[in-house]
Protein backbone atom coordinates (compact mmCIF):
# COMPACT_ATOMS: atom_id res chain seq x y z
CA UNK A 1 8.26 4.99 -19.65
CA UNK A 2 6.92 7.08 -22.22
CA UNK A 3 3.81 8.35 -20.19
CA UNK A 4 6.44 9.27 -17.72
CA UNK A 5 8.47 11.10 -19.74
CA UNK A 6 11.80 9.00 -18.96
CA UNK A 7 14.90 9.99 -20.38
CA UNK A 8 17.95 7.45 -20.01
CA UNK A 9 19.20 6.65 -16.98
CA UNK A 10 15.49 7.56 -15.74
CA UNK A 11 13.41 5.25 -13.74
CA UNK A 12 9.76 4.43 -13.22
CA UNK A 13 7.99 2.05 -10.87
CA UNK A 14 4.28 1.14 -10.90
CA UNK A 15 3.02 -0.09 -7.81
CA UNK A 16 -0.32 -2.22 -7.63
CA UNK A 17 -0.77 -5.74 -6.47
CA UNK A 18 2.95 -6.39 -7.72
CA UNK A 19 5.49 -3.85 -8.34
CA UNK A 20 7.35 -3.30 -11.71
CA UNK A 21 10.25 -1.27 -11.83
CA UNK A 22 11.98 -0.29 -15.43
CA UNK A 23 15.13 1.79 -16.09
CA UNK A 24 15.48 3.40 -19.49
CA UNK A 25 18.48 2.53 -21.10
CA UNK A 26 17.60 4.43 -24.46
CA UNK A 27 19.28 2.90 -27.45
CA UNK A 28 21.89 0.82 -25.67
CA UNK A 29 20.69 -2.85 -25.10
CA UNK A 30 21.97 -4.63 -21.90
CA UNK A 31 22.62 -7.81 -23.44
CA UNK A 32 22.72 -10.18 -20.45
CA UNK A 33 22.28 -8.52 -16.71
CA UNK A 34 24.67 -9.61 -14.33
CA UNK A 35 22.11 -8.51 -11.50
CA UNK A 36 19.03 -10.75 -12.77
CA UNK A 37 17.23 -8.20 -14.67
CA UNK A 38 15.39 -8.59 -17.68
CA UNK A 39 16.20 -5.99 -20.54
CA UNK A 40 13.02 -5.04 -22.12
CA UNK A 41 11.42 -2.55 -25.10
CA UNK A 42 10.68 0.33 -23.88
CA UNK A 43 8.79 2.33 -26.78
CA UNK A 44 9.53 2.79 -30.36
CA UNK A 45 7.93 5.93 -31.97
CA UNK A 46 7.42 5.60 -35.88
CA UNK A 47 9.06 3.45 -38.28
CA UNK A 48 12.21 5.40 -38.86
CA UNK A 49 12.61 6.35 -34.68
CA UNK A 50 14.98 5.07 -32.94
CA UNK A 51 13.82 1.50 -30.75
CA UNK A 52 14.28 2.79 -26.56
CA UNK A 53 14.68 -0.03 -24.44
CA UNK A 54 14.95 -0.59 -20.40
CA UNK A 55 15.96 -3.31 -17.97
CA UNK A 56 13.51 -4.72 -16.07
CA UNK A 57 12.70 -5.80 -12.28
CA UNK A 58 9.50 -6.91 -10.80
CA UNK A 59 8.62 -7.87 -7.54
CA UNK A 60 5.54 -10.66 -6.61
CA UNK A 61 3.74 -8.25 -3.96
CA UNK A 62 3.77 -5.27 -3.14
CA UNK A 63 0.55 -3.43 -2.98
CA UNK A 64 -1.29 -7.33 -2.40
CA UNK A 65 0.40 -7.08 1.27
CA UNK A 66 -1.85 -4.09 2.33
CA UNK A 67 -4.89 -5.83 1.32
CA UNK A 68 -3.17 -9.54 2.97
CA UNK A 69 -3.22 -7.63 6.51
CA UNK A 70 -6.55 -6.22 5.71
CA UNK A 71 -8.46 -9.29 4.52
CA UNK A 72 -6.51 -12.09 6.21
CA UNK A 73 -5.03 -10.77 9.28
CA UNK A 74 -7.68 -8.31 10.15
CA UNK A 75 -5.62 -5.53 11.69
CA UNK A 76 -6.92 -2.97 9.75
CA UNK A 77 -10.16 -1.94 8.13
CA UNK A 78 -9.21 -0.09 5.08
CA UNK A 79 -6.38 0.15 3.37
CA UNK A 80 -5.59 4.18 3.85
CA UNK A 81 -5.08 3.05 7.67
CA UNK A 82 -1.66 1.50 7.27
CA UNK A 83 -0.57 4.89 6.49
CA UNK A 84 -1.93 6.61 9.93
CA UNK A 85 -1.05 3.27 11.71
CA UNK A 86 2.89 3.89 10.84
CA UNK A 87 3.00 8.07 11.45
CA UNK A 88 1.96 7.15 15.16
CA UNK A 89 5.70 5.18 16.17
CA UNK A 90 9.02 7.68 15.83
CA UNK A 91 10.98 4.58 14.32
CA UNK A 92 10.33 1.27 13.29
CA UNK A 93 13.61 0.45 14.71
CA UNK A 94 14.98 -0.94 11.91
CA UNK A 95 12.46 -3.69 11.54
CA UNK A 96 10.38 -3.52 7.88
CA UNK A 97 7.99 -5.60 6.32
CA UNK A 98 9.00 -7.34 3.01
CA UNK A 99 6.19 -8.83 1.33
CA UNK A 100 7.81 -11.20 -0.27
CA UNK A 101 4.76 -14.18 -0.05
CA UNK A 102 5.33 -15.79 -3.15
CA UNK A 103 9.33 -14.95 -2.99
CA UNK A 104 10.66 -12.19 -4.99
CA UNK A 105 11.64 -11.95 -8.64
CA UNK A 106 14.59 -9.70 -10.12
CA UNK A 107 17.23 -9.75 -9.05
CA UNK A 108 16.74 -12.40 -6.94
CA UNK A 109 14.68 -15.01 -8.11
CA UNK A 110 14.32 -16.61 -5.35
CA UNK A 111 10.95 -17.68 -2.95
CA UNK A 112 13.10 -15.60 -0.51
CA UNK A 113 14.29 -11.76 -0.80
CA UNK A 114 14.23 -8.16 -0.36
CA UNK A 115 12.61 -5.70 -2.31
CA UNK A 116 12.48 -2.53 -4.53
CA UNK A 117 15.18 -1.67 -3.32
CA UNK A 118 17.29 -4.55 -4.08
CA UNK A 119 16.14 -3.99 -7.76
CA UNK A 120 17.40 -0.57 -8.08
CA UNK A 121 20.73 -1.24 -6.78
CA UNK A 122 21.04 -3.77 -9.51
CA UNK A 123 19.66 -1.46 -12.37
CA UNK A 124 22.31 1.08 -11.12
CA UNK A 125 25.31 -1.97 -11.42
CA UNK A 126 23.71 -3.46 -14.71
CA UNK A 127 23.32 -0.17 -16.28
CA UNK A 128 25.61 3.02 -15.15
CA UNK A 129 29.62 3.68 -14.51
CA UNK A 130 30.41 2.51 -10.87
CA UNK A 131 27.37 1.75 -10.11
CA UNK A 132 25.55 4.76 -10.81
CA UNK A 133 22.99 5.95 -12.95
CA UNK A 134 21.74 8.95 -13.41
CA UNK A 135 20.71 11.85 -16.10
CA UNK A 136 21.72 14.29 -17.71
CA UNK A 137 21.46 16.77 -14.96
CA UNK A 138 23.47 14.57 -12.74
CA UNK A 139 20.40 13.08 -10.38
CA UNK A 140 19.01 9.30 -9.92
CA UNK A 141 14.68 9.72 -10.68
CA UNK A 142 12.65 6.96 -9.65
CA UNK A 143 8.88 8.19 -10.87
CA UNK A 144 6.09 6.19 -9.36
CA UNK A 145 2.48 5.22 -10.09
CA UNK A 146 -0.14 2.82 -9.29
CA UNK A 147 -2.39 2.61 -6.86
CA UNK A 148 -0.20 2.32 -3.85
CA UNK A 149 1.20 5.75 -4.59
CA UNK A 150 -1.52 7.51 -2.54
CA UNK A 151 0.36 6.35 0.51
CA UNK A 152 3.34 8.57 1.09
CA UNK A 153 5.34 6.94 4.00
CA UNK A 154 5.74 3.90 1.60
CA UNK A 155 6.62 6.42 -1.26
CA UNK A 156 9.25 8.02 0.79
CA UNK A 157 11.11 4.41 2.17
């Protein structure tokens, strides 16, 4: 969060083999999510500074999928092709893939589940006014890193 440069209501994801999602809640603790989040320190800078904190969503496997249909399934060779492999179709006509092998954690916590997604809309209930969280210039950020960030489709769904 702090490499990121989050302010409150910010949000950062890191996608690798899992993915980790944290909203920055600054100096307000979220006691006890009602979503299945996890509320978390964010950064503390000096003694005297004030402790930041977020709330907290992961999810099992993310980035671990690509190399699944890679190594396991064999339908592609590298992971960069999953990329050119979805610009070829117009739609996926409303079919996705939810790698959710090992079940999803927050908010779900279940061996069954959605996604990213699903996380976010609980960090917006959990943390802002009806359901919406955003900063001080009015917009909802969601900054990424990780590995799986080189691949843009899956940045932009």
């Amino acid at each position: 969060m702090l490499g990121q440069a989050c302010r409150k209501g910010e949000a950062k994801s890191t996608y690798e083999t899992g993915a980790f999602i944290l909203l920055k809640t600054g100096e307000e603790v979220i006691d006890e999510s009602k979503h299945g989040l996890l509320t978390t320190l964010a950064f503390k800078l000096g003694r005297e500074a004030p402790t930041n904190y977020a709330l907290e969503g992961s999810i099992a496997i993310t980035g671990a999928s690509v190399q699944w249909l890679r190594d396991n399934l064999g339908i592609i060779s590298t992971t960069s092709e999953i990329e050119e492999l979805a610009a070829k179709v117009d739609s996926s006509g409303g079919v996705y893939f939810v790698p959710a092998f090992n079940g999803l954690f927050a908010p779900w916590w279940r061996d069954d589940g959605h996604g990213v997604k699903d996380v976010l809309d609980s960090m917006h209930k959990d943390a802002g006014e009806k359901g919406e969280v955003r900063n001080e210039k009015g917009e909802f950020l969601l900054r990424v890193d990780g590995g799986a960030t080189i691949n843009n489709l899956l940045m932009q769904i």
